[in-house]
Protein backbone atom coordinates (compact mmCIF):
# COMPACT_ATOMS: atom_id res chain seq x y z
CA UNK A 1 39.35 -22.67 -30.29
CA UNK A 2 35.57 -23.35 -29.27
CA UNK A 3 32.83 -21.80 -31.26
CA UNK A 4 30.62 -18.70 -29.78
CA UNK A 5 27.54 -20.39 -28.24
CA UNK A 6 24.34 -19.55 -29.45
CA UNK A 7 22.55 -17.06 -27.28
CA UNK A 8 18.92 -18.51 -26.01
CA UNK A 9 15.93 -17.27 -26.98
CA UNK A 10 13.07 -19.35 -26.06
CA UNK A 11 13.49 -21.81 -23.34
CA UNK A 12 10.98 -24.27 -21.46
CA UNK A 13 8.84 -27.10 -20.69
CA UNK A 14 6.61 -27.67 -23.56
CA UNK A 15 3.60 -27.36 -21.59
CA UNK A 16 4.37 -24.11 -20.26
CA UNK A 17 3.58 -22.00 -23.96
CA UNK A 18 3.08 -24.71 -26.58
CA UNK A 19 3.13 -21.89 -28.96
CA UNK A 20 6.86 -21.29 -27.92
CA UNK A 21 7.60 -25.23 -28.35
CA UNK A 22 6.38 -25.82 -31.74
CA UNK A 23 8.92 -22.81 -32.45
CA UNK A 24 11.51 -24.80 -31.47
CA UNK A 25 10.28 -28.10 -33.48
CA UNK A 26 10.34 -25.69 -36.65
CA UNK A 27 14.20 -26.10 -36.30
CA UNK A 28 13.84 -29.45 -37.91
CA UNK A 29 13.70 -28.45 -41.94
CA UNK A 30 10.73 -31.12 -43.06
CA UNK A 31 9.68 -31.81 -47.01
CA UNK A 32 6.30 -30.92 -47.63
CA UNK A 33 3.89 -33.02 -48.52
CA UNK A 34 -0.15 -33.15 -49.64
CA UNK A 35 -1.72 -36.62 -48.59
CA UNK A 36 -4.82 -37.60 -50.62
CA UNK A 37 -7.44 -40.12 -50.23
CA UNK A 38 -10.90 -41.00 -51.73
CA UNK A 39 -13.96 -41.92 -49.28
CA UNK A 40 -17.40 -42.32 -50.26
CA UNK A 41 -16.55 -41.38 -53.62
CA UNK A 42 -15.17 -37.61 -52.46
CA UNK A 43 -11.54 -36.57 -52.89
CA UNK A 44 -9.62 -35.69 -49.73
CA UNK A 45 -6.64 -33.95 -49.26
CA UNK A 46 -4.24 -32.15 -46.24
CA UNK A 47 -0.94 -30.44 -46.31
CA UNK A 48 1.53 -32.60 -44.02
CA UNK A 49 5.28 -31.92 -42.81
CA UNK A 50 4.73 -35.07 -40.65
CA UNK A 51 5.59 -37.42 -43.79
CA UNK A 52 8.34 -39.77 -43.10
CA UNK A 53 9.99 -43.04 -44.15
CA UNK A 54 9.17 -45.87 -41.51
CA UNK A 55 11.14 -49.10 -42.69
CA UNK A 56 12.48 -50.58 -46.30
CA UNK A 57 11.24 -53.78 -45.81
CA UNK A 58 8.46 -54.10 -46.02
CA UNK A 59 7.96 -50.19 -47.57
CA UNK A 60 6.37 -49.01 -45.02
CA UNK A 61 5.99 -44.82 -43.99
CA UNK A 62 3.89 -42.77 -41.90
CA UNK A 63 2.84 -39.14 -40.97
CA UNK A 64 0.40 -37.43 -38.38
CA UNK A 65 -2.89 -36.34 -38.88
CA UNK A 66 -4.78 -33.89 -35.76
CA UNK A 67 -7.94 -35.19 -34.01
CA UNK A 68 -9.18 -31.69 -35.25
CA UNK A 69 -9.52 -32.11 -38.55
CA UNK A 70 -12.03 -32.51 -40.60
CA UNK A 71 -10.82 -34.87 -42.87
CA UNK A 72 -9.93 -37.13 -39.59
CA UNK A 73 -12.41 -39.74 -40.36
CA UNK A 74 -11.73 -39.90 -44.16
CA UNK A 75 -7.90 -41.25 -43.93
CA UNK A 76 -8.36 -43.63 -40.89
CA UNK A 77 -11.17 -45.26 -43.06
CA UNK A 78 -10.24 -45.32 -46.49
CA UNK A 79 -8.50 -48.53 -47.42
CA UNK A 80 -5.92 -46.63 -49.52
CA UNK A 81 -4.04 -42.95 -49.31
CA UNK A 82 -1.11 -41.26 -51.91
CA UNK A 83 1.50 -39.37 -50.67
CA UNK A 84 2.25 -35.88 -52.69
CA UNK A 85 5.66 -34.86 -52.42
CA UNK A 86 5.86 -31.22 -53.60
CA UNK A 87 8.56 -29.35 -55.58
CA UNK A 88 9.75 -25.84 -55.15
CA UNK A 89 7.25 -24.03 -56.90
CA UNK A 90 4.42 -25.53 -55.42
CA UNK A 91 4.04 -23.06 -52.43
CA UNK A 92 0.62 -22.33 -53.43
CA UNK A 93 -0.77 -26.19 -53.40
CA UNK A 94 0.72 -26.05 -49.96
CA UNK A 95 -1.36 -23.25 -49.17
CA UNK A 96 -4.23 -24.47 -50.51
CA UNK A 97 -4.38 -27.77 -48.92
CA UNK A 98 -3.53 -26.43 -45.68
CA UNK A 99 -6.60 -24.37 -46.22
CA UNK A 100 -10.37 -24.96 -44.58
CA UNK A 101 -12.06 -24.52 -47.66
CA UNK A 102 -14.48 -27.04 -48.95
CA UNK A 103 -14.19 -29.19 -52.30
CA UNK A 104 -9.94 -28.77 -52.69
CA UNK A 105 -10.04 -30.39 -55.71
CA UNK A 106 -12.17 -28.22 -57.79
CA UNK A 107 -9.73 -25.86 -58.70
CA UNK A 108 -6.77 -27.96 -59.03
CA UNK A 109 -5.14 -30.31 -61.87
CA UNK A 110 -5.03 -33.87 -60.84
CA UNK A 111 -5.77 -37.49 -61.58
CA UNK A 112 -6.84 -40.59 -60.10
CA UNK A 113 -3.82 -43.05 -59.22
CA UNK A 114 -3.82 -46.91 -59.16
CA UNK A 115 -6.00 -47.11 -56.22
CA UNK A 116 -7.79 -44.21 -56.87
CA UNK A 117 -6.05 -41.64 -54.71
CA UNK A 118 -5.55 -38.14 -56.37
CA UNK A 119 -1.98 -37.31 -57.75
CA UNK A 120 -1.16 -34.14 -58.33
CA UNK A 121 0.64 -32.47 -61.60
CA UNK A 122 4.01 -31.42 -61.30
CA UNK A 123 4.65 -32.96 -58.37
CA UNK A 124 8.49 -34.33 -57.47
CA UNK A 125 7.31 -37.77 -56.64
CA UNK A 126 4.08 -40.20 -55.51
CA UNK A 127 3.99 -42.37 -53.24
CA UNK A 128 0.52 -44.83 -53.40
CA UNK A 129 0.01 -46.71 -50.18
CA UNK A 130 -2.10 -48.84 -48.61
CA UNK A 131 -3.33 -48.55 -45.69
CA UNK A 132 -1.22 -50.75 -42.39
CA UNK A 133 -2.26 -49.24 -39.39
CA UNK A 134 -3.59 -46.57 -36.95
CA UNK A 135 -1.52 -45.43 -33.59
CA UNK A 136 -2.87 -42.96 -31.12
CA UNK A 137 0.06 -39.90 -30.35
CA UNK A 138 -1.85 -37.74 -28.45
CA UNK A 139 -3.83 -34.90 -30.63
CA UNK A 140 -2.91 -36.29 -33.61
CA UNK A 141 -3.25 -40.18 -35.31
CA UNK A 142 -0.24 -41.66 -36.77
CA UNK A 143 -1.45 -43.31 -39.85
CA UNK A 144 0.99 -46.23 -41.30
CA UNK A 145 0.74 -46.94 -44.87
CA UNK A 146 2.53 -49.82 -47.32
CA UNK A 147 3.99 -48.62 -50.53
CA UNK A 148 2.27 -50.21 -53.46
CA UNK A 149 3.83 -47.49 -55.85
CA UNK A 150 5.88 -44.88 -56.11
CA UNK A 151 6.58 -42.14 -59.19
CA UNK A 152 9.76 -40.16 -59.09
CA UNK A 153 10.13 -37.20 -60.97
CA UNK A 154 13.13 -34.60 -61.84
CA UNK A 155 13.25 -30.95 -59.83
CA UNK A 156 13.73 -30.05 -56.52
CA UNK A 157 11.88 -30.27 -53.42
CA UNK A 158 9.88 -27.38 -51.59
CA UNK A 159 10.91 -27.46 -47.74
CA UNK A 160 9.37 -25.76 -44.85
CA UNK A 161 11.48 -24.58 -41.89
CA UNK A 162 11.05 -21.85 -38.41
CA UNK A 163 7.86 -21.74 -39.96
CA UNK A 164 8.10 -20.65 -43.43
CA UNK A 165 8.53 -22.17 -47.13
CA UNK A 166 12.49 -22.95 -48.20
CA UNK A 167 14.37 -24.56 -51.19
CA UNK A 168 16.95 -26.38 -50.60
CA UNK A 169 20.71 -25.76 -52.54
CA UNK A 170 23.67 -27.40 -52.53
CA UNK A 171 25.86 -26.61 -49.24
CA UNK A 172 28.85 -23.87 -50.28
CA UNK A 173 31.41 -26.03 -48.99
CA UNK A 174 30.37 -28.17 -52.01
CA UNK A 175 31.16 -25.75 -54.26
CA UNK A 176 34.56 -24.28 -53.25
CA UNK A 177 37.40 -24.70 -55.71
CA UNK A 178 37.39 -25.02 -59.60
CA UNK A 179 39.38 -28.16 -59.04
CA UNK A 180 37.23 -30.95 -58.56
CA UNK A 181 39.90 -32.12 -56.22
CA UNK A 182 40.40 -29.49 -54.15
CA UNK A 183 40.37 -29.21 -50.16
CA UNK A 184 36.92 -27.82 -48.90
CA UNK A 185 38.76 -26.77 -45.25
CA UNK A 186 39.30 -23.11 -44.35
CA UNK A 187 39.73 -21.71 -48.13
CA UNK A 188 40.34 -18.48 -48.55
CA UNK A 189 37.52 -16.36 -50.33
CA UNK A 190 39.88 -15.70 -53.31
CA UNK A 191 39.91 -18.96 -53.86
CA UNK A 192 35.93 -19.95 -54.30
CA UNK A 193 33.69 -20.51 -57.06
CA UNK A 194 31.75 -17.21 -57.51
CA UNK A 195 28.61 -19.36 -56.75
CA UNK A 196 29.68 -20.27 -53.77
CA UNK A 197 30.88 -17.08 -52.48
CA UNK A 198 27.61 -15.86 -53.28
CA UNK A 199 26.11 -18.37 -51.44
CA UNK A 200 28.31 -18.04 -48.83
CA UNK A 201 27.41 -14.34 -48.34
CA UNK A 202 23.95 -15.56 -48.03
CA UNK A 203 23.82 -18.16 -45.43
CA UNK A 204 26.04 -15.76 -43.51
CA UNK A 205 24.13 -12.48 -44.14
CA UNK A 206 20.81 -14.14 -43.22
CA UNK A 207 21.98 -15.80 -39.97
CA UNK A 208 24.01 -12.52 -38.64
CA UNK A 209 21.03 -10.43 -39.22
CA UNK A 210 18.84 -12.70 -37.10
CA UNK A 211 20.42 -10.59 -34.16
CA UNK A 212 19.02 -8.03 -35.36
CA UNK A 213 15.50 -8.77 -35.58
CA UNK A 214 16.24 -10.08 -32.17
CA UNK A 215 16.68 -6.80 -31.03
CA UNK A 216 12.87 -5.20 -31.75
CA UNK A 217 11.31 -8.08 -29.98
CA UNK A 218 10.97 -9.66 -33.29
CA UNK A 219 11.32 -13.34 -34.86
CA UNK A 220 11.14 -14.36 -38.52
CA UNK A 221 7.19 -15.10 -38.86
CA UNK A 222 6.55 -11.30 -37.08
CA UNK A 223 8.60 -9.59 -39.21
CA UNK A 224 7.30 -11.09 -42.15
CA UNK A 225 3.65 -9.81 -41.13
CA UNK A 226 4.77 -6.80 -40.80
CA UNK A 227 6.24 -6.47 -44.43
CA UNK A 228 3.11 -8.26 -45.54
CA UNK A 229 0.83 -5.50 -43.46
CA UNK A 230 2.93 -2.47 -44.50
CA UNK A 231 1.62 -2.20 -48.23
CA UNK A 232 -2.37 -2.32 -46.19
CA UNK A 233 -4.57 -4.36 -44.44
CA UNK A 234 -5.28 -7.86 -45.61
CA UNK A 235 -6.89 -10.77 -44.70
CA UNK A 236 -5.47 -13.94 -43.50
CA UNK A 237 -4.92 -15.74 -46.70
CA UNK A 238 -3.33 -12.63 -48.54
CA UNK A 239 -1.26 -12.45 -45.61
CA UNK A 240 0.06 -16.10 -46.17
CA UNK A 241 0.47 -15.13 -49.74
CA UNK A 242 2.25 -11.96 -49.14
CA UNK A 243 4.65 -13.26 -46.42
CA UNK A 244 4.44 -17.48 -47.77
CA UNK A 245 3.84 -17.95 -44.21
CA UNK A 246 1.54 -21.35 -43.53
CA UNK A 247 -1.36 -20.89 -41.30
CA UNK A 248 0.19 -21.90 -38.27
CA UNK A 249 3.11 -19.68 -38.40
CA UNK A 250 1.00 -16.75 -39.52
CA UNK A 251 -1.79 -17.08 -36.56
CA UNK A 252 0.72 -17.45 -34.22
CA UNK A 253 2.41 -14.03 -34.96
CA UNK A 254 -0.71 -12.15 -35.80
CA UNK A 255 -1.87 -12.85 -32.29
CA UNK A 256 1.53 -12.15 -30.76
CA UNK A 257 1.79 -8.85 -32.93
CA UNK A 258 -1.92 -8.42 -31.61
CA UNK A 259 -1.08 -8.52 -28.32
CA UNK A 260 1.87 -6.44 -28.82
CA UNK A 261 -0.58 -3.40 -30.08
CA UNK A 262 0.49 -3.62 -33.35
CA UNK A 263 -1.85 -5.20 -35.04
CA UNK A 264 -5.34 -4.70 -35.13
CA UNK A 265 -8.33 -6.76 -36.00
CA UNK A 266 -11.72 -5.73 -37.82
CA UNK A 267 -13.54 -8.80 -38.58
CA UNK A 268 -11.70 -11.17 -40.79
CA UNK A 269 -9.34 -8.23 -41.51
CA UNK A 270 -5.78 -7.16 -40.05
CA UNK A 271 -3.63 -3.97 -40.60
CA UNK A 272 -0.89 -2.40 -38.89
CA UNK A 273 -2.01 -0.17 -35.65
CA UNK A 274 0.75 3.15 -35.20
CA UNK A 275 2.62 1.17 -32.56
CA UNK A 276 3.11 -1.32 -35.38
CA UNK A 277 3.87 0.86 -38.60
CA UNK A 278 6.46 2.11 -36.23
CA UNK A 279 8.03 -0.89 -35.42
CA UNK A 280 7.81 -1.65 -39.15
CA UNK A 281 10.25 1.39 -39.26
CA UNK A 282 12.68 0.23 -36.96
CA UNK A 283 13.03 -3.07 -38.25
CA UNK A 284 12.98 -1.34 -42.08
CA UNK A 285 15.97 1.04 -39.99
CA UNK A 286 17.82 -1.71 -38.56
CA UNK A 287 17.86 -3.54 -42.32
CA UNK A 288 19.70 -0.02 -43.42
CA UNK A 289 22.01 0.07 -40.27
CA UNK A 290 22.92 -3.21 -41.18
CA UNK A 291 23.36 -3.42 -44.71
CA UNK A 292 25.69 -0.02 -44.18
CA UNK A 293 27.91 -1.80 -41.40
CA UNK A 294 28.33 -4.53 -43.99
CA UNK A 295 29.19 -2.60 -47.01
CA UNK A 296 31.76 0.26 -45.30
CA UNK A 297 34.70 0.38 -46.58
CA UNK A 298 33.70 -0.79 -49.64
CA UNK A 299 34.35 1.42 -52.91
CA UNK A 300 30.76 3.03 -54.35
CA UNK A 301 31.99 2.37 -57.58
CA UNK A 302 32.33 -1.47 -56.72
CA UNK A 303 29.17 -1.70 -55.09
CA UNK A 304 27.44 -0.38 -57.87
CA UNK A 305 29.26 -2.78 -60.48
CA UNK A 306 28.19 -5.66 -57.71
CA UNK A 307 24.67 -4.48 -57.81
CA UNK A 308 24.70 -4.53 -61.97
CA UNK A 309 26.21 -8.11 -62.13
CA UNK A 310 23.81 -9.49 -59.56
CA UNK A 311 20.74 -8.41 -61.33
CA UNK A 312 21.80 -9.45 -64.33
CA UNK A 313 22.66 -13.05 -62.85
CA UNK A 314 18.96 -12.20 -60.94
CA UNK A 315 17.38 -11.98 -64.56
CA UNK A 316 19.37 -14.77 -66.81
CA UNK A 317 18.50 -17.23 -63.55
CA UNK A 318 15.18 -16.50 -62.46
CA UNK A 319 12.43 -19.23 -64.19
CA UNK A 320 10.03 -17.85 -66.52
């Protein structure tokens, strides 16, 4: 029996709506990185998704930096750049770097590495290179370091995929049976780890509600503005906050929203127009229509004991 294919949703040359194609690159989950440097005596840094590992031998990796930026002429100078691998809670260095603000550094914990770079605290590993090369790729420079030294740390990584922050967990197929020797084929839910049934119910939940969203016009970035609009208008970086959108993401569905009606711009500020508080509604309607189709059938009475052993799981396992 062949699997349902996926229905299309965005389709095209890249050229055609570049906007639309960088959509489709956010299907690749990436790490997230902050790459540092010192030049002229000033600390650099940029939020990258680009990083990647290039060869073992010798240690060699690269990532992408955009003609555009400002900080252009600072890494494709310096002799030497680190490589700041962040962990899960680090959402708001992410934000930060990614940023236009001036002097980064002044509000944030780091230190000076062996060749000077900054590293920053509580970070899931370093990576101090030197740097190899240069390569032209279009609007952006492909910079080529050699690892001189590298700092691994315990925790888990922060990743960023369809434009938005993620974590990653263990697959549920990982954790089905008690029995450490158990099949992980076609189990029967009785038979899984209550973990993994949750998470189970999770992956599935999120990806059959997609069609959903689908249905108001809407993708993950849009309706996230729209939850992050509906409590009042905000700015652009309270908007990343409230949605943990990165700037990319966020622009891009602001102006599609925009140009939609509903959203509105006054100066550096954004709210919801009418048209857009009522497709807030309908998406807000469509989360109700679908979390009733989900639970029918089901027993009030075991719902409601569900509900209590969830947020008690939600308080003993959220970090302080």
């Amino acid at each position: 029996m062949t699997a349902p294919r996926r229905e299309v949703v965005e389709q095209g040359g890249p050229s055609t709506d570049l906007k639309a194609f960088r959509r489709c690159l956010g299907q690749f989950s990436t790490g997230v990185t902050v790459i540092t440097t010192v030049c002229d005596r000033e600390p650099f840094g940029v939020t990258a998704n680009s990083f990647s590992s290039l060869s073992m031998d010798p240690p060699l990796v690269l990532w992408s930096i955009a003609r555009s930026s400002r900080s252009l002429a600072a890494f494709t100078t310096a002799k030497h750049f680190a490589v700041n691998i962040l962990a899960v809670g680090q959402v708001d260095l992410s934000q930060h770097f990614a940023s236009s603000q001036p002097k980064k550094f002044a509000s944030v914990d780091w230190y000076p590495g062996v060749f000077g770079s900054p590293i920053l605290r509580e970070i899931l590993a370093s990576l101090e290179c030197e740097l190899e090369t240069t390569l032209q790729g279009g609007d952006h420079v492909i910079i080529v370091g050699r690892v001189k030294q590298y700092t691994r740390y315990s925790g888990n990584p922060l990743l960023y995929s369809q434009g938005r922050y993620a974590v990653a967990e263990d697959h549920p197929s990982l954790l089905l049976k008690p029995s450490p020797s158990a099949s992980t084929t076609a189990e029967p839910a009785g038979d899984l780890r209550l973990m993994a049934l949750l998470a189970y119910v999770e992956m599935y939940a999120s990806d059959a509600f997609d069609k959903h969203r689908q249905r108001q016009g809407l993708n993950l970035s849009q309706s996230r503005i729209l939850f992050a609009l509906s409590t009042g208008s905000a700015q652009l970086s309270q908007i990343m906050d409230r949605s943990f959108l990165a700037r990319e993401p966020a622009e891009d569905a602001l102006e599609s929203l925009s140009q939609r009606g509903c959203v509105m711009q006054q100066g550096d500020t954004f709210s919801l127009t009418e048209s857009g508080r009522g497709l807030f509604a309908n998406l807000g309607a469509e989360i109700e229509r679908f979390e009733s189709e989900q639970l029918a059938g089901i027993p009030k009475q075991d719902i409601d004991t569900t509900r209590k052993v969830l947020e008690k799981l939600y308080t003993r396992l959220k970090p302080a």
